[in-house]
Protein backbone atom coordinates (compact mmCIF):
# COMPACT_ATOMS: atom_id res chain seq x y z
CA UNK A 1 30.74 93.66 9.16
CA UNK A 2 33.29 96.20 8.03
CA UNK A 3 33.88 96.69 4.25
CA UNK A 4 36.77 98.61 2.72
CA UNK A 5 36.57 100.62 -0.56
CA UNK A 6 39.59 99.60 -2.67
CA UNK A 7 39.49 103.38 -3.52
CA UNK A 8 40.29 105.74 -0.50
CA UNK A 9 38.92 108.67 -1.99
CA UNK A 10 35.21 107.24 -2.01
CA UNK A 11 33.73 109.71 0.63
CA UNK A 12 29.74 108.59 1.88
CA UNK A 13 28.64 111.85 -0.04
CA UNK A 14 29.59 110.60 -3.44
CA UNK A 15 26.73 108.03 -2.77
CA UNK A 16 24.21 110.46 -2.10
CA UNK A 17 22.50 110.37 -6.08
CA UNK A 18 23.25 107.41 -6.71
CA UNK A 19 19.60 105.29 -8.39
CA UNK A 20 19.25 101.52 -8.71
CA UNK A 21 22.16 99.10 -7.75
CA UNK A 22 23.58 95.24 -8.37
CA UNK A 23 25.68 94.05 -5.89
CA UNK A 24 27.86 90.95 -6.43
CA UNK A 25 29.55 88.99 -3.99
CA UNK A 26 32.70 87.08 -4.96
CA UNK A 27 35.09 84.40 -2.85
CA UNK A 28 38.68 84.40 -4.29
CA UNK A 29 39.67 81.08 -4.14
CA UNK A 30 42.90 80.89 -2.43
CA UNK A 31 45.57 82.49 -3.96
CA UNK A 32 43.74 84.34 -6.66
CA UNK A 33 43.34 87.56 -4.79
CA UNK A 34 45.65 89.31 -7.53
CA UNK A 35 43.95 87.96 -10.32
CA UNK A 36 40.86 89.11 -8.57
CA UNK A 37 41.71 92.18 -8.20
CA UNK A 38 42.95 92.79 -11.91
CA UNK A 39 39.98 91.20 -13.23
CA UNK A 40 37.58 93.60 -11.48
CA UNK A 41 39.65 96.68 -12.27
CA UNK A 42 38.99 95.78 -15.86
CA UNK A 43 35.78 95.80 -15.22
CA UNK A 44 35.22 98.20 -13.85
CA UNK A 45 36.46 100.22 -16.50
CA UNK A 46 34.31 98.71 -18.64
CA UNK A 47 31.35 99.31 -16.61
CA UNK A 48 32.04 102.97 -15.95
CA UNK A 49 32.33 103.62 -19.85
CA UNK A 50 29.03 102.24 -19.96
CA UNK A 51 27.39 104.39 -18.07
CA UNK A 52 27.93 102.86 -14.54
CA UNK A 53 29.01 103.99 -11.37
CA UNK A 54 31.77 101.04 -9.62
CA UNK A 55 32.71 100.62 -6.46
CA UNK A 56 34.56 97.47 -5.37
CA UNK A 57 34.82 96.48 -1.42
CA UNK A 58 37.02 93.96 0.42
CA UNK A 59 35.10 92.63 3.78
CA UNK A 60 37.33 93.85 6.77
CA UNK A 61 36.24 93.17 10.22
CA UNK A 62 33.89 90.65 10.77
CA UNK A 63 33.79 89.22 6.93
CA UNK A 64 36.04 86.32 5.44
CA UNK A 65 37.41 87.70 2.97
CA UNK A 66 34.56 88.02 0.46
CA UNK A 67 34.89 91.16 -2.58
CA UNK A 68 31.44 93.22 -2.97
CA UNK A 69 31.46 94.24 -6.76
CA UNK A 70 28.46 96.78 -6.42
CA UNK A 71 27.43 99.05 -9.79
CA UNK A 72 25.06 101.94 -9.29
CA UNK A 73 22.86 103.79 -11.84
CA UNK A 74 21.33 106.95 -12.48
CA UNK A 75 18.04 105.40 -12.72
């Protein structure tokens, strides 16, 4: 399956320190892909000023059309 970082600018390298991770795996009930989306951007933020790394992922290729909300840790 492909997956597709809603940021662009997420290169493999920037994963290479990354600790311990939580991955969550969300199906957007038809029609709610925009409220999705600004609900996890909030998030997000929140997360990050926490202390969290965020990365959010939209299955491509070979998914159905699941989001992968995945936060990483320094340890």
């Amino acid at each position: 399956m492909e997956a597709l970082n809603w940021d662009e600018s997420v290169k493999a390298a920037d994963f290479a320190q990354d600790g311990p991770y939580r991955v969550y795996v969300w199906q957007p009930n038809a029609g709610k892909a925009a409220a999705v989306y600004a609900s996890f951007t909030q998030a997000a933020k929140m997360h990050t000023a926490m202390g969290a790394k965020v990365n959010i992922y939209q299955e491509g290729v070979g998914g159905n059309g699941k989001v992968h909300y995945v936060m990483s840790f320094e340890d």
